[in-house]
Protein backbone atom coordinates (compact mmCIF):
# COMPACT_ATOMS: atom_id res chain seq x y z
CA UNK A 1 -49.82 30.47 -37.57
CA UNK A 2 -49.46 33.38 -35.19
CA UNK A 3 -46.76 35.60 -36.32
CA UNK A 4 -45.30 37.68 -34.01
CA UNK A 5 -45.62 40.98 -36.16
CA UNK A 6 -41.72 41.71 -34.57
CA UNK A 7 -40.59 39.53 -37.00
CA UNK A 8 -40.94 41.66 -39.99
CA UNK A 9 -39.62 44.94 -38.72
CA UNK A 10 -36.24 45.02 -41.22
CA UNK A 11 -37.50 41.93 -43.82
CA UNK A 12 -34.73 41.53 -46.35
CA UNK A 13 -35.06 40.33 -49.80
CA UNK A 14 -32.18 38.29 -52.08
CA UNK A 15 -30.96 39.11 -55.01
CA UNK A 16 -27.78 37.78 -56.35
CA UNK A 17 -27.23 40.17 -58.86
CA UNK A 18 -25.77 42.08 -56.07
CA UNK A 19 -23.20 40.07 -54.97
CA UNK A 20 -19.52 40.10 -55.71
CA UNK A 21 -16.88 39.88 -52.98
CA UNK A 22 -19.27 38.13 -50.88
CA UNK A 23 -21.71 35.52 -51.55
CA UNK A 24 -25.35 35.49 -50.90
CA UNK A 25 -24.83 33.60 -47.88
CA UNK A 26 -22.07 35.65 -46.39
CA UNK A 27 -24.20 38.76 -47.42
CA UNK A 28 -27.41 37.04 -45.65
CA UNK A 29 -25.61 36.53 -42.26
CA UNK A 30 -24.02 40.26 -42.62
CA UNK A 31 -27.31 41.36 -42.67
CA UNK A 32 -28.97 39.14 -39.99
CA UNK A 33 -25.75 39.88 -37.51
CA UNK A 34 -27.05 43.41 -38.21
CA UNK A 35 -30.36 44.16 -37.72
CA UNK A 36 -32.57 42.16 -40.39
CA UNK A 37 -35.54 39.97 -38.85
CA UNK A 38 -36.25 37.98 -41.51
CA UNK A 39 -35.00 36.42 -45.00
CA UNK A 40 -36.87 35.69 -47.89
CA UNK A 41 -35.00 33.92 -50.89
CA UNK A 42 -36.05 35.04 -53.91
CA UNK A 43 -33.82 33.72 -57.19
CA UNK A 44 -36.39 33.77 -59.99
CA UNK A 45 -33.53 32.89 -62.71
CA UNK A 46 -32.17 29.43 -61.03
CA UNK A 47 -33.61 26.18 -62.10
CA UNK A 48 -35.58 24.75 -58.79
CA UNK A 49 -32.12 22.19 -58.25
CA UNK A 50 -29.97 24.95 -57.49
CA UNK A 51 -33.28 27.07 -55.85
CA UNK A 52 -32.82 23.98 -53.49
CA UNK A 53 -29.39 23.72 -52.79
CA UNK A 54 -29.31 27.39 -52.18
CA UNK A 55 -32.21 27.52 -49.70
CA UNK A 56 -30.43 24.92 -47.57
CA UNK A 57 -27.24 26.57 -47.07
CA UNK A 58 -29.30 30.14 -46.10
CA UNK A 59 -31.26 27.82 -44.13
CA UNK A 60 -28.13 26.79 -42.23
CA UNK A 61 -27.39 30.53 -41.55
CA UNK A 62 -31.14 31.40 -40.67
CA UNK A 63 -31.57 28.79 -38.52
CA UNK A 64 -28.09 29.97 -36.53
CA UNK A 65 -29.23 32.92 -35.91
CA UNK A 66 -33.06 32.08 -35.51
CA UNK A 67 -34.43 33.98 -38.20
CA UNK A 68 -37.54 32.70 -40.07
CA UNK A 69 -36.66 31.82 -43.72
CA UNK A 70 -39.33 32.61 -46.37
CA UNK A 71 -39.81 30.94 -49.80
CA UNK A 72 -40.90 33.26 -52.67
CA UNK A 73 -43.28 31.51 -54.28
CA UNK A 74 -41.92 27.63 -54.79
CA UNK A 75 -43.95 25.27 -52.25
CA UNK A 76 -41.45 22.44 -53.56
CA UNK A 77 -38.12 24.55 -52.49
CA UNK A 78 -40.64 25.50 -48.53
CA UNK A 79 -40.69 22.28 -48.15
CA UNK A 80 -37.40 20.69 -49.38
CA UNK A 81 -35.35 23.12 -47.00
CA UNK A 82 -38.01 23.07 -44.52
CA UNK A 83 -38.15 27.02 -44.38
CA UNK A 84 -40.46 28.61 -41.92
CA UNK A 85 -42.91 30.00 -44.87
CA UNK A 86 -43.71 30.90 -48.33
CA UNK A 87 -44.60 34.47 -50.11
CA UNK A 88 -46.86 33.93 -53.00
CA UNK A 89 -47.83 37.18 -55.38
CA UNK A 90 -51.81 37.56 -56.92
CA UNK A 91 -50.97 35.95 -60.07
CA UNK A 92 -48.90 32.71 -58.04
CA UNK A 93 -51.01 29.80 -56.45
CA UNK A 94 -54.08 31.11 -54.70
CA UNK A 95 -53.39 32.00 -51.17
CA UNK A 96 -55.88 29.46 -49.71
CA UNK A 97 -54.56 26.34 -52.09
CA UNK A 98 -51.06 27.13 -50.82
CA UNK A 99 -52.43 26.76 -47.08
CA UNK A 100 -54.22 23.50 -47.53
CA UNK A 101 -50.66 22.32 -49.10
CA UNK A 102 -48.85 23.84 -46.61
CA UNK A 103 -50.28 23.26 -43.66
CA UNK A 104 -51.25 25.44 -40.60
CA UNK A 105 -47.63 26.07 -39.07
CA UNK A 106 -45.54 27.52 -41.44
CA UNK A 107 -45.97 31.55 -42.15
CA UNK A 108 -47.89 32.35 -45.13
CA UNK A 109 -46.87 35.87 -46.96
CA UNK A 110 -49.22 37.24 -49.70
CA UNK A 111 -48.82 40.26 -51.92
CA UNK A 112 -51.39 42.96 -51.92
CA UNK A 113 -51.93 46.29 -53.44
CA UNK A 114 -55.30 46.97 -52.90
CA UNK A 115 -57.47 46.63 -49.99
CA UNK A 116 -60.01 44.31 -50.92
CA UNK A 117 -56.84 42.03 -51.89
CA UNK A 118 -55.81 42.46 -48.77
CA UNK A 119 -59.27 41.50 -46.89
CA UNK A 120 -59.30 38.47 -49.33
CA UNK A 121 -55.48 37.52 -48.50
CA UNK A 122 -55.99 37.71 -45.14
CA UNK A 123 -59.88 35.57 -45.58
CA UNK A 124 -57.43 32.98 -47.00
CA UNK A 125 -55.60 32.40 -44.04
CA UNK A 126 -52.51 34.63 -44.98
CA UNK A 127 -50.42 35.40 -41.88
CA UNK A 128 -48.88 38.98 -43.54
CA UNK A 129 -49.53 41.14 -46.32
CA UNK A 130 -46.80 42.77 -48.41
CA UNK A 131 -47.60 46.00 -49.94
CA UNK A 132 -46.51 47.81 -52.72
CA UNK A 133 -44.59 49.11 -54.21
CA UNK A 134 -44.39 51.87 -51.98
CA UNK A 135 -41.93 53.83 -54.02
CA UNK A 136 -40.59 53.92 -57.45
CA UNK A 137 -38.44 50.52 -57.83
CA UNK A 138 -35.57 48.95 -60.24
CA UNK A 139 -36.14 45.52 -58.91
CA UNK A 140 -39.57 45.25 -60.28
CA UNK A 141 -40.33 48.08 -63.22
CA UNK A 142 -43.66 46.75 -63.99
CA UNK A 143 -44.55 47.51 -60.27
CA UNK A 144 -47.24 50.12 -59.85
CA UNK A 145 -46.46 52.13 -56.95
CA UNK A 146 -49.06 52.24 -53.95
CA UNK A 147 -49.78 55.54 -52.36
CA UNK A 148 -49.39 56.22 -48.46
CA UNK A 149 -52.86 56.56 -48.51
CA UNK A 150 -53.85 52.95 -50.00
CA UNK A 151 -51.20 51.71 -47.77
CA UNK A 152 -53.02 52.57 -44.68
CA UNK A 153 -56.42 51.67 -45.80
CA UNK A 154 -54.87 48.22 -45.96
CA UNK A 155 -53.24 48.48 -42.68
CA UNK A 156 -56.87 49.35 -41.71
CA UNK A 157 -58.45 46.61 -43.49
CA UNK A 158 -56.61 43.93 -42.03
CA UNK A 159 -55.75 42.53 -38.46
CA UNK A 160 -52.80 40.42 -39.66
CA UNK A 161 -49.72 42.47 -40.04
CA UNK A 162 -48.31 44.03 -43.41
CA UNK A 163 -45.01 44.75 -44.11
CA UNK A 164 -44.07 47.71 -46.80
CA UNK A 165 -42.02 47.06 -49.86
CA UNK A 166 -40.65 48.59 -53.14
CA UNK A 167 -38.10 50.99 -53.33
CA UNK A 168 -37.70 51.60 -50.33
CA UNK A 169 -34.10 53.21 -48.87
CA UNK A 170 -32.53 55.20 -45.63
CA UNK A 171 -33.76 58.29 -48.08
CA UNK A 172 -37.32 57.54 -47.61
CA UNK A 173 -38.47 54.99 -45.23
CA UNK A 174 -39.80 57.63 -43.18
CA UNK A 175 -41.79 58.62 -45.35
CA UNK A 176 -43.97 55.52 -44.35
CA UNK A 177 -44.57 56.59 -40.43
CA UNK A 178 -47.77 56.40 -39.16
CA UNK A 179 -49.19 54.37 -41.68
CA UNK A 180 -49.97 50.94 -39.81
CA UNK A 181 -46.99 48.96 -41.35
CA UNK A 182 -44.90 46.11 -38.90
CA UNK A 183 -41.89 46.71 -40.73
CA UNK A 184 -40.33 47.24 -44.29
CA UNK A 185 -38.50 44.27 -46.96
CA UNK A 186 -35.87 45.26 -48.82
CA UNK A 187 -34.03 44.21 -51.39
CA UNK A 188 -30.78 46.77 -52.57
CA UNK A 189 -31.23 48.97 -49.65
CA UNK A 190 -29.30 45.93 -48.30
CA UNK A 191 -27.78 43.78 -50.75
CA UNK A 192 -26.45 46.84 -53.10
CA UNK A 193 -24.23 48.51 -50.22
CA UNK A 194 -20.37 48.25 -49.78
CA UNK A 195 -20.99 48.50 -46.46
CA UNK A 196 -23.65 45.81 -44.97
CA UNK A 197 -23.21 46.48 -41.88
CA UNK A 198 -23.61 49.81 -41.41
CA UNK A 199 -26.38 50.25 -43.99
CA UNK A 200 -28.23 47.37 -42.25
CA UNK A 201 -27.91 49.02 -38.74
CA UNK A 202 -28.81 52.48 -39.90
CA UNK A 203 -32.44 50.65 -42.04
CA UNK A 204 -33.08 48.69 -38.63
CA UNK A 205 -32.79 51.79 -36.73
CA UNK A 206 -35.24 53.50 -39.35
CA UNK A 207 -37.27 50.51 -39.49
CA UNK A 208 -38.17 50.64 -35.35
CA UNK A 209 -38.85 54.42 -36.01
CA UNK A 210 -41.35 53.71 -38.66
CA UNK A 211 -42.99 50.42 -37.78
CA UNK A 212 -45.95 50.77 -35.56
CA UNK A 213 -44.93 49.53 -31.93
């Protein structure tokens, strides 16, 4: 499909291991009511029944607030909650089987750390690219990190959009200016805070800063 690049500016990430007042859905709609442009739900440790269940109630809060909902990397939990896409990684179903299944409306998100990845992601009919990790990160420590200048050789490389990921904080997002990006995900910069609100504002504000307009 043709996704409006706007979409990914401030692209939050779930993790329930952060919550504890609030739940993951209360935390989601926080976040959207404050800045974040899209959601993906990634819960690696619940079986695909409760992957399900959870995806439809973020849905609900997504859908409020029309912001696209992405899948990481379960076609049957895409289609089940009828989520706008799915984010597959290199070592996940291939980029162009995951298409065909699919279909051509609903956004397809594929991981890439190299540029030829990228050019490849992108032949496969991938609507973004996300990149990194761009800095050190706790969420995923066998993630090598991608320099600034890799990261804009694949901003180069590409003409669909690529949003920045790993590690990335208030701290050091712009670090990432003028290298091609749409927009950053995040996963703690968000979900960690006491304060979701105000961290998400001050990211989004960051975000439009760094993001190429």
């Amino acid at each position: 499909m043709n996704l409006n690049e706007k979409l990914l500016r401030l692209y939050a990430i779930t993790d329930q291991k952060w919550t504890k007042e609030k739940t993951l859905v209360e935390q989601v709609e926080l976040a959207i009511k404050n800045g974040v442009t899209m959601v993906q739900l990634r819960e690696k440790c619940l079986s695909q029944e409760d992957n399900i269940k959870l995806a439809k109630e973020i849905k609900a809060i997504t859908s409020k607030y029309k912001v696209p909902l992405i899948i990481n990397d379960c076609i049957d939990v895409t289609l089940s909650c009828n989520a706008e896409g799915i984010h597959v990684g290199q070592s996940d179903v291939s980029a162009n089987d995951v298409r065909k299944i699919i279909g051509e409306n609903k956004i397809l998100g594929v991981s890439a750390s190299t540029p030829e990845e990228a050019v490849i992601a992108e032949a496969m009919g991938a609507d973004y690219l996300g990149v990194g990790a761009v800095f050190n990160t706790s969420t995923k420590s066998d993630a090598k990190v991608v320099s600034h200048e890799v990261l804009s050789k694949i901003c180069s490389s590409v003409s669909i959009p690529v949003v920045a990921i790993g590690g990335i904080s208030k701290d050091n997002i712009l670090m990432l200016k003028d290298s091609g990006i749409s927009g950053v995900a995040v996963v703690s910069a968000i979900f960690a805070q006491k304060d979701i609100p105000a961290e998400t504002k001050k990211l989004r504000a960051l975000a439009d800063e760094v993001a190429r307009k």
